[in-house]
Protein backbone atom coordinates (compact mmCIF):
# COMPACT_ATOMS: atom_id res chain seq x y z
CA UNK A 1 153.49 -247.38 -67.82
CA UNK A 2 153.66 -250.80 -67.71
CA UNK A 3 150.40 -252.97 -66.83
CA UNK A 4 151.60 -254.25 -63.90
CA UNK A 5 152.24 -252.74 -60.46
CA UNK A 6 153.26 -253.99 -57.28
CA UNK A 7 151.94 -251.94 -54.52
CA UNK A 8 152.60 -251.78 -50.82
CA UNK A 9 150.12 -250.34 -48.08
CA UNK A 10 147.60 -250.61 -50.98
CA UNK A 11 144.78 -251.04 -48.27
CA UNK A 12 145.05 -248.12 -46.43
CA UNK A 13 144.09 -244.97 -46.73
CA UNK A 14 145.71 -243.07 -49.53
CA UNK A 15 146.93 -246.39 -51.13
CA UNK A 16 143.69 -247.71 -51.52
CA UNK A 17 142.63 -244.61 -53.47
CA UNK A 18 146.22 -245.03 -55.62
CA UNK A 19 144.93 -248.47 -56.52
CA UNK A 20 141.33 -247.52 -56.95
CA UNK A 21 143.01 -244.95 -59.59
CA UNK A 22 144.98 -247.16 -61.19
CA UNK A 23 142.72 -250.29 -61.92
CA UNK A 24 139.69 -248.01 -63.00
CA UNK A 25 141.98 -245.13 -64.75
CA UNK A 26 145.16 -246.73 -65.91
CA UNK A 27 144.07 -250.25 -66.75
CA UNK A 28 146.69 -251.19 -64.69
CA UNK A 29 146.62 -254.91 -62.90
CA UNK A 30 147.38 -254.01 -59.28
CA UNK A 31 149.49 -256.68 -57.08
CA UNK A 32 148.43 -255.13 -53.84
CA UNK A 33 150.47 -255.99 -50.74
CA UNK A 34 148.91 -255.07 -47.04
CA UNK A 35 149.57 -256.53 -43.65
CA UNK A 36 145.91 -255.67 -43.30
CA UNK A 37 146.35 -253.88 -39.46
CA UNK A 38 143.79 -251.83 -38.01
CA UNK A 39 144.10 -249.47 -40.91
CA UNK A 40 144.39 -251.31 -44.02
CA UNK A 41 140.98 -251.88 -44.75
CA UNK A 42 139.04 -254.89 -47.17
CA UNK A 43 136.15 -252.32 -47.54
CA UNK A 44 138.05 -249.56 -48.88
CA UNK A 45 138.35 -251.79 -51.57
CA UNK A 46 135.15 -253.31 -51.94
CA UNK A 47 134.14 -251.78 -55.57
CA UNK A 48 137.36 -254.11 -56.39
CA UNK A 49 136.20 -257.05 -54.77
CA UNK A 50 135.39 -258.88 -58.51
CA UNK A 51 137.87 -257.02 -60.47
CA UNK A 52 140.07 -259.35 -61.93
CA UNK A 53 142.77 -256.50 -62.29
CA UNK A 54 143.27 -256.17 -58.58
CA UNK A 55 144.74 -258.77 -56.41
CA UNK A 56 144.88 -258.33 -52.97
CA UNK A 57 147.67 -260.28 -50.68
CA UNK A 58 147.63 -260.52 -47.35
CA UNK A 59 151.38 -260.16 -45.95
CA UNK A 60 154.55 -258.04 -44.36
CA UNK A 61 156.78 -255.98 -46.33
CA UNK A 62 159.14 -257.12 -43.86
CA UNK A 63 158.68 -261.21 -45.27
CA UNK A 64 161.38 -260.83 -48.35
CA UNK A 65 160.51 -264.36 -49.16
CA UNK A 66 157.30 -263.38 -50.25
CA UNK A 67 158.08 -259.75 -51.23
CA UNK A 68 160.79 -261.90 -53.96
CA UNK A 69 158.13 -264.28 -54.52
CA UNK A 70 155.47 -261.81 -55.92
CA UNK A 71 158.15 -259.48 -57.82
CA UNK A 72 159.10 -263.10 -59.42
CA UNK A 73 155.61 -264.20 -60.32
CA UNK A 74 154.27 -260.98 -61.50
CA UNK A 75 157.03 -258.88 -63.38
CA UNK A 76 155.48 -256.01 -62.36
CA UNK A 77 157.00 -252.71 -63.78
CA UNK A 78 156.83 -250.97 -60.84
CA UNK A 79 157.11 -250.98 -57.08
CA UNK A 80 155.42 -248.25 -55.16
CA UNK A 81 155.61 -248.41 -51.06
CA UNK A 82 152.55 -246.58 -49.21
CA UNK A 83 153.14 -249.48 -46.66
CA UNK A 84 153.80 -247.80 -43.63
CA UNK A 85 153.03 -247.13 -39.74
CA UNK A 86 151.84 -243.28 -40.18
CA UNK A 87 150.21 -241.59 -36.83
CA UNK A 88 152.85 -239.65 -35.02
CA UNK A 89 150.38 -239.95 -31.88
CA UNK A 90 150.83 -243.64 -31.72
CA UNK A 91 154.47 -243.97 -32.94
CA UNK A 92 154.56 -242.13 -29.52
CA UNK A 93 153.49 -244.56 -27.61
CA UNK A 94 155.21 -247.41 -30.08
CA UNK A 95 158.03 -246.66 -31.86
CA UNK A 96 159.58 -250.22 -32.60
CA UNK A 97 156.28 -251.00 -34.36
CA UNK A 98 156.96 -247.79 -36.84
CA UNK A 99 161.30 -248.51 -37.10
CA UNK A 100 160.22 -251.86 -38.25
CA UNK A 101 157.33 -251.46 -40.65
CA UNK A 102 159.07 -247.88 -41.76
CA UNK A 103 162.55 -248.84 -41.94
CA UNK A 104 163.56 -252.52 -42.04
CA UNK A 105 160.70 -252.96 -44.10
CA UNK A 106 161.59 -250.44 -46.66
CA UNK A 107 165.16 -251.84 -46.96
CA UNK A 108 163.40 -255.43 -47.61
CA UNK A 109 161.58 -254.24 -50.01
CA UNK A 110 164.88 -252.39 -51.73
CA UNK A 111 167.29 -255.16 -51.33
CA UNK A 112 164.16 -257.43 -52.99
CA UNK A 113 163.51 -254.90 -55.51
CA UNK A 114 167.59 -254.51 -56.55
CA UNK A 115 167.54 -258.17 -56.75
CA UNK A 116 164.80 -258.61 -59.00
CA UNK A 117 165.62 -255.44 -61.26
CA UNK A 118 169.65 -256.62 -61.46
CA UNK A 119 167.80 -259.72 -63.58
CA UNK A 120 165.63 -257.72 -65.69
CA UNK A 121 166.87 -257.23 -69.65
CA UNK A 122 167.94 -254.00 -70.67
CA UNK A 123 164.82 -253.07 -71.74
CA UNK A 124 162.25 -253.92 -68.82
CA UNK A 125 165.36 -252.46 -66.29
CA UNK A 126 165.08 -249.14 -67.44
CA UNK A 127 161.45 -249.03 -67.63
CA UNK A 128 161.68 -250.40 -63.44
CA UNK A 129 160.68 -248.01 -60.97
CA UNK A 130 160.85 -247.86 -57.01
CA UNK A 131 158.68 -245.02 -55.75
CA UNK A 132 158.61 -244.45 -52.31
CA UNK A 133 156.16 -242.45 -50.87
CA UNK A 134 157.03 -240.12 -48.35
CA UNK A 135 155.83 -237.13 -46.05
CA UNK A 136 156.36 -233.40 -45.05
CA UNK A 137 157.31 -234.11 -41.53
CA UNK A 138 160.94 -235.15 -41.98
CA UNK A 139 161.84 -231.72 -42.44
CA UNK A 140 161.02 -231.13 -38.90
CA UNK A 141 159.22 -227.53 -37.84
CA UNK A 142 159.43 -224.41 -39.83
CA UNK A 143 159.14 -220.85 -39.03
CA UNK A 144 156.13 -218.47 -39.71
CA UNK A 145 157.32 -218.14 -43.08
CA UNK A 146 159.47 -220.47 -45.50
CA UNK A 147 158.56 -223.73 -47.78
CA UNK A 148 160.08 -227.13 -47.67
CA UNK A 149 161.86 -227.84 -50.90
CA UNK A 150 163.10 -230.82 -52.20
CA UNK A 151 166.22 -229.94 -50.87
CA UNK A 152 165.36 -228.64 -47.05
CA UNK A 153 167.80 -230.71 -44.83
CA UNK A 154 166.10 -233.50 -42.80
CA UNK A 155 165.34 -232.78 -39.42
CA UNK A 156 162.37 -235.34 -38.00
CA UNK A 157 161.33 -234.46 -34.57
CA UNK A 158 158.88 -237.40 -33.70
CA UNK A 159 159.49 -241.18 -33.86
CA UNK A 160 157.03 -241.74 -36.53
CA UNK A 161 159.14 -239.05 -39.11
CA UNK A 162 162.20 -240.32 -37.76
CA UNK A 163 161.42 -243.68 -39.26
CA UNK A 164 160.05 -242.57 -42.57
CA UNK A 165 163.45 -240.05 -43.00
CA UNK A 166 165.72 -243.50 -42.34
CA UNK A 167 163.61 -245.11 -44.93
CA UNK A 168 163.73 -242.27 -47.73
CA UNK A 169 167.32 -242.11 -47.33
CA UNK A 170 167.81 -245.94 -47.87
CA UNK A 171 165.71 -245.32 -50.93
CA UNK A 172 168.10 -242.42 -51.61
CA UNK A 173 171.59 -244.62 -51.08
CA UNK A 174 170.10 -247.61 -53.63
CA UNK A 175 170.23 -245.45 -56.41
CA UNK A 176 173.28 -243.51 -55.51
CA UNK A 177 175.25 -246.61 -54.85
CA UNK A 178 173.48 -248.98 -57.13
CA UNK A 179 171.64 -247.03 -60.24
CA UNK A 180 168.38 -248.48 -59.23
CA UNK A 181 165.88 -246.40 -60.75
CA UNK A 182 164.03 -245.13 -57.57
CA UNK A 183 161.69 -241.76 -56.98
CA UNK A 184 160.74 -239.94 -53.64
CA UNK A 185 157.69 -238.26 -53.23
CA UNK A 186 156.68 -236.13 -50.07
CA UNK A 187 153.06 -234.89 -49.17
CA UNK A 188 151.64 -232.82 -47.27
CA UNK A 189 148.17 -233.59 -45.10
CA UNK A 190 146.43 -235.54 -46.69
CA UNK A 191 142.66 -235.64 -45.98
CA UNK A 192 139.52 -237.31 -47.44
CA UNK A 193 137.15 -240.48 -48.18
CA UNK A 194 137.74 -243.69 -46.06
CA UNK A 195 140.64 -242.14 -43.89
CA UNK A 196 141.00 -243.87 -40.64
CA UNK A 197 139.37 -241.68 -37.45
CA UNK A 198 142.25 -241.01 -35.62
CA UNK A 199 143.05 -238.71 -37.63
CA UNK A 200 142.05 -234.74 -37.31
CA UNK A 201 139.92 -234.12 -39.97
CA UNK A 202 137.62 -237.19 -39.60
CA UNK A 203 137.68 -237.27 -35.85
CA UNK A 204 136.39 -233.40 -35.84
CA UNK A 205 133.59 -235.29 -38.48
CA UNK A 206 131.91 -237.69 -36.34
CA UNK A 207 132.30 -236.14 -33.44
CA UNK A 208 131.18 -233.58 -34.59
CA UNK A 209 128.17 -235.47 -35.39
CA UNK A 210 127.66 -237.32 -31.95
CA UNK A 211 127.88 -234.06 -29.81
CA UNK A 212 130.91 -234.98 -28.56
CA UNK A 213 134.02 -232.37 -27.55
CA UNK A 214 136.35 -231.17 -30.63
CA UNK A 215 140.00 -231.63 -29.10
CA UNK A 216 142.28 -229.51 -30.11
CA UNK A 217 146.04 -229.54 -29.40
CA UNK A 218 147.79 -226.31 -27.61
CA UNK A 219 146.66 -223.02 -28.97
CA UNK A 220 145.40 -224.76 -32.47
CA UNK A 221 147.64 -222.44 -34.16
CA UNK A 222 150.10 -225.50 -35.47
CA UNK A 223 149.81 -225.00 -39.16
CA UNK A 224 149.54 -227.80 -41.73
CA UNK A 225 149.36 -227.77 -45.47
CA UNK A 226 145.97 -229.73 -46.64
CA UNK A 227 146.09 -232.12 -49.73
CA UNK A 228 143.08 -234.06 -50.96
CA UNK A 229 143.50 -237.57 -51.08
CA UNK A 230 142.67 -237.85 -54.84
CA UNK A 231 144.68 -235.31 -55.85
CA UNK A 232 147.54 -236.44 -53.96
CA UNK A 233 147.04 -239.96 -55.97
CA UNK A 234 146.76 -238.60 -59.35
CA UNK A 235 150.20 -236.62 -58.57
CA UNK A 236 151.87 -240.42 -57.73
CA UNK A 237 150.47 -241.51 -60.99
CA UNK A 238 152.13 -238.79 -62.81
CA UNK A 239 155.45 -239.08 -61.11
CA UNK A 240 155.68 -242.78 -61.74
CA UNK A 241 154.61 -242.10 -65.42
CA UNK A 242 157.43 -238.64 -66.06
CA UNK A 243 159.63 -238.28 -63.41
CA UNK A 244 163.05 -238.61 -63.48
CA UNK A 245 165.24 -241.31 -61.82
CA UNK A 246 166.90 -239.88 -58.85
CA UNK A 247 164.16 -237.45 -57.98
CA UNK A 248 162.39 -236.06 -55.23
CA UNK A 249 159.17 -234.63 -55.71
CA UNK A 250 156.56 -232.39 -53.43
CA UNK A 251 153.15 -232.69 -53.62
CA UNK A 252 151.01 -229.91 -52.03
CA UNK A 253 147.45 -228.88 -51.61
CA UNK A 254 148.56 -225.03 -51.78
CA UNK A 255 146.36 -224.80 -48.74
CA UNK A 256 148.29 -223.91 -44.92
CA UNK A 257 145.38 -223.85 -42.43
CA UNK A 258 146.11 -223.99 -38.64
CA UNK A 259 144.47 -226.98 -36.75
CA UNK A 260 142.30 -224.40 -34.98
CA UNK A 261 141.16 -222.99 -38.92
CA UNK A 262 140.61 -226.64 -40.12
CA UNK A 263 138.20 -227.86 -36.93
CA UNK A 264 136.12 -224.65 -37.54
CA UNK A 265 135.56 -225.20 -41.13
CA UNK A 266 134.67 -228.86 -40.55
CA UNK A 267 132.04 -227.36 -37.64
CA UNK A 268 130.63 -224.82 -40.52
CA UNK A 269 130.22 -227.23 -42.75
CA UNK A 270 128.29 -229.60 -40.46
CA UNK A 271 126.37 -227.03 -39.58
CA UNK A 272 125.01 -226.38 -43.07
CA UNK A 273 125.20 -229.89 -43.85
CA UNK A 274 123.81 -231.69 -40.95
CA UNK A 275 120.53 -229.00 -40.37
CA UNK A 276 119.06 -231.40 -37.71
CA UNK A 277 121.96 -231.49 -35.09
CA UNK A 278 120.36 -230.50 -31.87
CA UNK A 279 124.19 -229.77 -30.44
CA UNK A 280 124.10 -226.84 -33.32
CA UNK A 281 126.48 -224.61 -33.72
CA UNK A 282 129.11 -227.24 -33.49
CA UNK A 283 131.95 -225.02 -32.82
CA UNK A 284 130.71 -224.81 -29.33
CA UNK A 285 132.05 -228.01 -28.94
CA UNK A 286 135.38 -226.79 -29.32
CA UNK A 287 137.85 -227.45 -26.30
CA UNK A 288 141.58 -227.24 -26.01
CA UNK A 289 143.96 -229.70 -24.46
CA UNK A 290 147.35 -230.65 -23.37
CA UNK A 291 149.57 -230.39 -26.38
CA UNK A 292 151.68 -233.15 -27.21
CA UNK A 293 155.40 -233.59 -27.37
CA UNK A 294 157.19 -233.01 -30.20
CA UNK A 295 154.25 -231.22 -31.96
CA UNK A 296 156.14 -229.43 -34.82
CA UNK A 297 155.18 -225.87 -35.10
CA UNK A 298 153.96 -225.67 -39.20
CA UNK A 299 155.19 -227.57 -42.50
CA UNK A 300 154.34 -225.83 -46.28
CA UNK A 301 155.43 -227.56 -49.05
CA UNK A 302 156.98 -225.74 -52.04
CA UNK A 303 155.30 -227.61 -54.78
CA UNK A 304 156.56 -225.84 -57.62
CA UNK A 305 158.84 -228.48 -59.15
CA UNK A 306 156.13 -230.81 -59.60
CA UNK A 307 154.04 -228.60 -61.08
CA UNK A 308 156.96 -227.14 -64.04
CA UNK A 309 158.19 -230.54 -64.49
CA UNK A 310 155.31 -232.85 -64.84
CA UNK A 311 152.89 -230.01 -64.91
CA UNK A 312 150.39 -231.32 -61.82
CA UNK A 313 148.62 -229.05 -59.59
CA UNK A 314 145.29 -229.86 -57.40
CA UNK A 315 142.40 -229.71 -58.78
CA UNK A 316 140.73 -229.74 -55.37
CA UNK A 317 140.19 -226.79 -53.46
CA UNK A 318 140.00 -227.19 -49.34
CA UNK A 319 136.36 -226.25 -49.66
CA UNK A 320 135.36 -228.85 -52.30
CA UNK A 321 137.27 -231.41 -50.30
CA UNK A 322 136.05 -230.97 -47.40
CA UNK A 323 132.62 -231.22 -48.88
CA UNK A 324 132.96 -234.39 -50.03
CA UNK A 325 134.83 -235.55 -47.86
CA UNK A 326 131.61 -234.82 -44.71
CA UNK A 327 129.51 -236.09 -47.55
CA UNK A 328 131.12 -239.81 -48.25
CA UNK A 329 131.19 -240.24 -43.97
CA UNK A 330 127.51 -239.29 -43.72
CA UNK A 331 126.58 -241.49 -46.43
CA UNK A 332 128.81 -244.79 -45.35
CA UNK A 333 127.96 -245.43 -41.54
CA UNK A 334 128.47 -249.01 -42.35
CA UNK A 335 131.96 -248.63 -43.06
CA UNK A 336 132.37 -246.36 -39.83
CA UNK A 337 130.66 -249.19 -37.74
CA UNK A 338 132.79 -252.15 -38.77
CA UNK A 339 135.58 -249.35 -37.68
CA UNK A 340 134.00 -249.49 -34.62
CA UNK A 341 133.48 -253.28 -34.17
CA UNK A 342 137.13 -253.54 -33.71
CA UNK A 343 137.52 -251.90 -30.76
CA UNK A 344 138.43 -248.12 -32.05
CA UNK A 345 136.65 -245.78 -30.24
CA UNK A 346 138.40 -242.29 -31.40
CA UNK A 347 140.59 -242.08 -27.91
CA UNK A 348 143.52 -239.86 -27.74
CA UNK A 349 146.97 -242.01 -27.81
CA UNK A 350 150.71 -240.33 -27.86
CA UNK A 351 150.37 -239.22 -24.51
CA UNK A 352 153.15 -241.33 -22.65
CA UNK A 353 156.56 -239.58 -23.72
CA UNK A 354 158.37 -238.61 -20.41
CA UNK A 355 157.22 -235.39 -18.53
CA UNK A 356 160.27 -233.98 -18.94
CA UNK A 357 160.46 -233.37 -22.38
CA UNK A 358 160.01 -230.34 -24.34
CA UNK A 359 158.17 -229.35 -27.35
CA UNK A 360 160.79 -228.58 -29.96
CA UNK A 361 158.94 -225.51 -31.54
């Protein structure tokens, strides 16, 4: 691989811990490109701050002037997108925000990217990669048994996996129509160190923590596959490094827990954790609400392709994630309260689709 990278999203969640990998493990020089909303975060990549190897820009995807600008000034080798609008809750309540981070600003970033690799030499073009990074959900719901493959038809059922299937079949169309050497990955739930609180896992954390109720959708039977953050990260590293032009890849945790399974191991491990919590047990805290619309019913992912091809498989298990995972948000309140400062306060969203609607199940 190359020494340079341009990377999208590269403040948020998982693509902070991409770059994080990267800089520290691949002696790459990280171009890293984040609108810097609520959840792409400066602090996430604080033990960059003086690393001359990472430089952070603040911008929009969607701004091909400066998406052409960078690719020109940098040469980087590679362009990987983890910019994206990602909670189905809120693409609920907002779906232009998510068509036009998701979509038009993956096809900026492709028409930019085609541009830029159409005047590379021989060489240095087939070297380019495009890897966009995708998720399980725009397969829609399965069944109580089944996997997603690579090749599952797409069938999104929420406006936030809507958005990224439009986007993954853009990426899909550039190198069927135009050769450009572009990969798809999908992932499954990703979970772990300096994820934003509205989502499951880390809301069940520090709430968990406060005393406060555990809300869980429905029954709490809806059943997700669980993939640690740094796992999922050094699984993008090996795809950009061995996979094949043209490709989609999975990458699962091997790990289907329902919602209901999750919130209960996060309340045992508080519980054993946290000694002093007056509210213990914490799975008394436990309460069940409306579900939302469109909640698909389970994803797996079939991960096997990864795993024959370019011979990756976890090396997390749910239990040693989760660990660390209670352990980094105990031990970084400062991070949670700056969180905080902005106005977050961990309140449900996604609940203003029309009454009328029905949970596609």
């Amino acid at each position: 691989m190359s020494k340079t990278v341009l990377v999208t999203g590269g403040a948020g969640f998982i693509g902070s811990c991409l770059v994080r990998q990267l800089v520290r493990q691949d002696n790459a020089t990280v171009i890293n490109l984040d609108k810097l909303t609520y959840a792409g975060n400066r602090d996430s990549l604080a033990e960059l701050e003086e690393d001359a190897r990472h430089i952070l820009i603040e911008g929009d995807i969607g701004d091909a002037n400066l998406v052409t600008r960078l690719l020109t000034e940098y040469q980087p080798s590679a362009l990987l997108n983890l910019a994206a609008e990602s909670h189905v809750d809120r693409s609920i309540d907002g779906p232009d925000e998510f068509v036009a981070t998701n979509v038009l600003g993956t096809f900026t970033l492709l028409e930019a990217a085609r541009r830029y690799w159409c005047e590379l030499g021989a060489e240095r073009a087939a070297e380019f990669r495009f890897l966009q990074v995708s998720t399980d959900e725009v397969y829609g719901s399965l069944g109580k048994t089944g996997l997603f493959t690579e090749t599952s038809p797409y069938a999104p059922n929420s406006p936030y996996s809507a958005s990224k299937a439009s986007a993954d079949h853009l990426v899909r169309a550039y190198f069927r129509t135009y050769a450009m050497p572009t990969l798809t990955t999908n992932c499954s739930n990703n979970y772990g160190p300096r994820q934003f609180p509205e989502k499951l896992i880390p809301v069940m954390i520090l709430n968990a923590l406060e005393g406060k109720p555990l809300p869980i959708y429905g029954d709490g039977q809806n059943v997700r596959d669980w993939l640690f953050v740094e796992d999922h990260c050094r699984a993008l590293r090996r795809v950009l490094q061995l996979g094949r032009p043209g490709e989609v890849y999975h990458i699962g945790g091997n790990c289907e827990r329902t919602n209901l399974e999750i919130v209960q191991a996060v309340c045992a491990a508080m519980d054993q954790l946290c000694p002093d919590l007056a509210h213990r047990p914490c799975e008394k805290l436990i309460t069940f609400v409306q579900d939302r619309p469109g909640h698909d019913r389970r994803y797996a992912i079939d991960a096997s392709k990864i795993s024959s091809e370019l011979q990756w498989s976890p090396q997390e298990t749910f239990e040693t994630g989760l660990e660390k995972t209670i352990q980094w948000y105990l031990a970084n309140e400062i991070w949670l309260q700056r969180i905080a400062a902005q106005g977050y306060r961990r309140e449900r969203l996604g609940l203003r689709a029309d009454a009328r609607s029905t949970d596609a199940q």
